[in-house]
Protein backbone atom coordinates (compact mmCIF):
# COMPACT_ATOMS: atom_id res chain seq x y z
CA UNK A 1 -14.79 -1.31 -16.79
CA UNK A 2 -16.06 1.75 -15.03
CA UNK A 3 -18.22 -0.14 -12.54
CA UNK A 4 -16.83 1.00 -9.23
CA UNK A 5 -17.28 -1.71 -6.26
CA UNK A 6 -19.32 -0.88 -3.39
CA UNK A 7 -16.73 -0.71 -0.88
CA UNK A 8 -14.62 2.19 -2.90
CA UNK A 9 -15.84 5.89 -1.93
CA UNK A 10 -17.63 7.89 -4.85
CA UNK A 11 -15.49 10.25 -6.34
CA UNK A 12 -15.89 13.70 -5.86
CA UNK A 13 -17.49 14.45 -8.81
CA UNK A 14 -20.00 12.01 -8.31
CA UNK A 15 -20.98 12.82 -4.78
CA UNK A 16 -22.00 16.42 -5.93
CA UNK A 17 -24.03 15.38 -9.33
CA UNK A 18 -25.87 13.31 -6.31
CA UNK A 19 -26.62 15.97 -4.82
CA UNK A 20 -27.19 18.66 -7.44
CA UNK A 21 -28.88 18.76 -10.87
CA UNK A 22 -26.03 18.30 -13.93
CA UNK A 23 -26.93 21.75 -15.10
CA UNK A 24 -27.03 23.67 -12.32
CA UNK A 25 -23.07 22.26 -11.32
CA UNK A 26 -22.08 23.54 -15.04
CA UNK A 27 -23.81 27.20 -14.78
CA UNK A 28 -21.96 27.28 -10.88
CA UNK A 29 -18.68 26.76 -12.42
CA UNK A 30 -19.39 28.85 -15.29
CA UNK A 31 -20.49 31.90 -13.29
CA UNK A 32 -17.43 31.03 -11.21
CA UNK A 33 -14.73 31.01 -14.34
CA UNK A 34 -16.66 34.58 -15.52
CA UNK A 35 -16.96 36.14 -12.31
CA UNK A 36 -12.88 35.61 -11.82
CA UNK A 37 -12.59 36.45 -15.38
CA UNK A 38 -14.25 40.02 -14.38
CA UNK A 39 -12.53 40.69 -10.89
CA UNK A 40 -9.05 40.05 -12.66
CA UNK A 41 -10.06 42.72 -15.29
CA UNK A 42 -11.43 44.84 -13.10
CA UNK A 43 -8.35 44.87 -10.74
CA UNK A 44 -6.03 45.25 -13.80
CA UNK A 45 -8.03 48.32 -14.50
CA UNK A 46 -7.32 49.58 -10.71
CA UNK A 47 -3.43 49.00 -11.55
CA UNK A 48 -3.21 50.12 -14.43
CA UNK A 49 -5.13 53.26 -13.26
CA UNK A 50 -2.78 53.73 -10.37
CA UNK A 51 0.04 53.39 -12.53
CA UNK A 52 -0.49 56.52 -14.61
CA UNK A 53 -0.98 59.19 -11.87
């Protein structure tokens, strides 16, 4: 049974798709995971740059 009782706090997840739309939580995290994604490669290029002078 996934009925929660009344007493027990809402998980995290469920406090925040309270509060914000389903779709704009998955396009947060997604721009989140890419923007990372990009800063990693774009310090990896600063290294590697460095590297080779």
């Amino acid at each position: 049974m996934s009925h929660t009782p009344p007493d027990q706090p809402l998980s995290v997840l469920k406090r925040i798709e309270s509060k914000f739309p389903r779709g704009l939580v998955i396009r947060l995290v997604a721009y989140l995971f890419v923007g990372h994604l990009f800063a990693g490669f774009v310090y990896m290029l600063f290294v590697l740059g460095a590297r080779n002078q």
